[in-house]
C-alpha atoms as a PDB file:
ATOM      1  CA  UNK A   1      52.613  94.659  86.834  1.00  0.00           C
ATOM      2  CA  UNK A   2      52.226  95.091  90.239  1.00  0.00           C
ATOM      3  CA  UNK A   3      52.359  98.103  93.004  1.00  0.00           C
ATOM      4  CA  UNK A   4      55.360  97.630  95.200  1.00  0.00           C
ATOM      5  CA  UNK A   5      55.637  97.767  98.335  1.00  0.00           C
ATOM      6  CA  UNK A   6      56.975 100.729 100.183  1.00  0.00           C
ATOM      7  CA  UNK A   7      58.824  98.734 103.350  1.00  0.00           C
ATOM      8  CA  UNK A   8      59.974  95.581 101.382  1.00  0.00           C
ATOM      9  CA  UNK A   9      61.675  98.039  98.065  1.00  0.00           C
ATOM     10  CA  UNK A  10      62.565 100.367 101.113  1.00  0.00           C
ATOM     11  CA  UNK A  11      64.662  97.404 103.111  1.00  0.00           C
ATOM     12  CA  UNK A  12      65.829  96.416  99.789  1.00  0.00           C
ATOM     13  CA  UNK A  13      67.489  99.569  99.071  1.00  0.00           C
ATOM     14  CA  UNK A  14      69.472  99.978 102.497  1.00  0.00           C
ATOM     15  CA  UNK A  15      70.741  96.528 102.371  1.00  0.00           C
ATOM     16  CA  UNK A  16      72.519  97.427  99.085  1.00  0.00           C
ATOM     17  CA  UNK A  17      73.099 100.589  99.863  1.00  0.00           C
ATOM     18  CA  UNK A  18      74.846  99.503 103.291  1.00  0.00           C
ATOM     19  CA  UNK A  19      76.731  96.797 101.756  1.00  0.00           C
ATOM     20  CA  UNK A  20      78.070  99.359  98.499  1.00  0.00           C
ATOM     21  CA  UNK A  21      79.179 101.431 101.732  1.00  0.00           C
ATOM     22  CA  UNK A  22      81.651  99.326 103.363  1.00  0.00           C
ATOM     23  CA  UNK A  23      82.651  98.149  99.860  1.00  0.00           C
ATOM     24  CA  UNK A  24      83.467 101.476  99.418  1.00  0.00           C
ATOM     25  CA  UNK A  25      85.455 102.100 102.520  1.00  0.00           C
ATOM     26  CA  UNK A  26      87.112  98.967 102.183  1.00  0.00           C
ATOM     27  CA  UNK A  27      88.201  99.801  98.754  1.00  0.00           C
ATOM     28  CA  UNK A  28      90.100 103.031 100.632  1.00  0.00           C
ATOM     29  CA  UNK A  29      92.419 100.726 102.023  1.00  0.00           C
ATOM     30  CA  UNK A  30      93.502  98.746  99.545  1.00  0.00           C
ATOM     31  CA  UNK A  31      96.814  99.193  97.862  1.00  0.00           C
ATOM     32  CA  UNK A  32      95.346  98.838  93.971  1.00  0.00           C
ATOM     33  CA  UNK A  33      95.359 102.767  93.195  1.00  0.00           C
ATOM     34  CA  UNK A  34      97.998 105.271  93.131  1.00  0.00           C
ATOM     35  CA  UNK A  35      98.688 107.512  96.170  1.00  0.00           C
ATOM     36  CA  UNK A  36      96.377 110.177  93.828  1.00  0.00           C
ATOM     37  CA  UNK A  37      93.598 107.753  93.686  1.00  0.00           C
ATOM     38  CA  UNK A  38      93.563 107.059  97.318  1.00  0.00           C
ATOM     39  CA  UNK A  39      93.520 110.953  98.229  1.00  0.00           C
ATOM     40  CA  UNK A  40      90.742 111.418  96.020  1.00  0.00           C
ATOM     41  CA  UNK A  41      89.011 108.645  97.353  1.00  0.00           C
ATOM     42  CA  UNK A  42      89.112 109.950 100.987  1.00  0.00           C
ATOM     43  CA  UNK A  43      88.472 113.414  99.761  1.00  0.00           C
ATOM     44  CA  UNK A  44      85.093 111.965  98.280  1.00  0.00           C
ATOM     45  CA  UNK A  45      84.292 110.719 101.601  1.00  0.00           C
ATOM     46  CA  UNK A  46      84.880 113.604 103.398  1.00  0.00           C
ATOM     47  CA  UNK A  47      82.624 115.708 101.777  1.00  0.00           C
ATOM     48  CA  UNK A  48      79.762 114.093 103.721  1.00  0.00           C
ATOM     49  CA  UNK A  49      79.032 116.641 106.564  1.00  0.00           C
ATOM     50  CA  UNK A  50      80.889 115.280 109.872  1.00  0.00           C
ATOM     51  CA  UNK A  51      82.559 112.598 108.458  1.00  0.00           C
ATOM     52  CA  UNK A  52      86.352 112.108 109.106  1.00  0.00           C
ATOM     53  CA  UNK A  53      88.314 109.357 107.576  1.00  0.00           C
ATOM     54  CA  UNK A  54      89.481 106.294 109.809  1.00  0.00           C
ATOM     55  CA  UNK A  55      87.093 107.191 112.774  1.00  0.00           C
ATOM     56  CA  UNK A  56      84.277 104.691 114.471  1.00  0.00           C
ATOM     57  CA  UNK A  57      81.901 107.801 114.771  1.00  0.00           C
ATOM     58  CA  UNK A  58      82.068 108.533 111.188  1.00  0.00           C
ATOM     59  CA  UNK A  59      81.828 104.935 110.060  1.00  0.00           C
ATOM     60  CA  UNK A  60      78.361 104.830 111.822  1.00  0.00           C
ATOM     61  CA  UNK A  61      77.477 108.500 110.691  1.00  0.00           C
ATOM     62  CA  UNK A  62      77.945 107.318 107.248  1.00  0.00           C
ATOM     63  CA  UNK A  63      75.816 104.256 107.161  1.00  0.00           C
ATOM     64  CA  UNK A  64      73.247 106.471 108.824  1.00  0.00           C
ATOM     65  CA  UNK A  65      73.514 109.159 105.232  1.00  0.00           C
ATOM     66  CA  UNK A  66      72.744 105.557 103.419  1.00  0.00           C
ATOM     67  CA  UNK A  67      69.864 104.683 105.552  1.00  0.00           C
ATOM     68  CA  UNK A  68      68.151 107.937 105.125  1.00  0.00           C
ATOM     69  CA  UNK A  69      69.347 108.598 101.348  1.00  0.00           C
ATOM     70  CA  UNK A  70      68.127 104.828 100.623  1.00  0.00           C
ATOM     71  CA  UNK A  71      64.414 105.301 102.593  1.00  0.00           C
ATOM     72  CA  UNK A  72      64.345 108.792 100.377  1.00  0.00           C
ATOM     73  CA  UNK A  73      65.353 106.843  96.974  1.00  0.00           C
ATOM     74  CA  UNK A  74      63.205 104.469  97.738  1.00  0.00           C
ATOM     75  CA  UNK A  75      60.175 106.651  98.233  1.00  0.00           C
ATOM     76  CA  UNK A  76      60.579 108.296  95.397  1.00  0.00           C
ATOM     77  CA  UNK A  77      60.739 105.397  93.172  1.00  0.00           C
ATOM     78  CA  UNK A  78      57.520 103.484  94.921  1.00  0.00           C
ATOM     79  CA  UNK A  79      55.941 106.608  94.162  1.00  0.00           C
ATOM     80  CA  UNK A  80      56.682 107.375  90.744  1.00  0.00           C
ATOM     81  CA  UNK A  81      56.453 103.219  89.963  1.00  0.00           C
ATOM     82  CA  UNK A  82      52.954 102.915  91.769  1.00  0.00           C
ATOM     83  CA  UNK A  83      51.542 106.253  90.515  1.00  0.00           C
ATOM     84  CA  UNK A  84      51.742 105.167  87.143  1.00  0.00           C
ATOM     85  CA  UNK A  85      50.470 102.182  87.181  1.00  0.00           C
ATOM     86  CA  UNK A  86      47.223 102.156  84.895  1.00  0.00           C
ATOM     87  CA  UNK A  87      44.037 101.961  86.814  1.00  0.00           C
ATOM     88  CA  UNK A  88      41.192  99.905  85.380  1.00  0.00           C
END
């Protein structure tokens, strides 16, 4: 096994994370839940600090939370995958 590489997992990681985002949002607008599951939906949004539902500003302030959470995931995991890695 190899080391991986800190910018190419790290790119990886916001590109899904990004597109699982606008999934996400998306899926607050479609009519497949109950009025319940949409609430709740919104609700779980909303507990990111700043955000507001149906707003430009918050659309962009939430893909920035992904960005940084991904970078920060994807540190962690290049670090605990490359740090224990055997060394001959």
């Amino acid at each position: 096994m190899e080391q991986l590489s800190l910018k190419s997992y790290g790119w990886k990681c916001i590109l899904g994370g990004e597109v699982a985002y606008v999934i996400c949002l998306l899926g607050g607008f479609l009519p497949l839940r109950s009025a319940k599951g949409v609430e709740l939906h919104h609700t779980l949004f909303e507990t990111l600090p700043g955000f507001t539902w149906i707003s430009f500003s918050s659309f962009l302030l939430g893909a920035v939370y992904v960005f940084l959470f991904a970078w920060i995931f994807a540190w962690y995991y290049v670090w605990m995958h490359n740090s224990s890695m055997i060394r001959k």
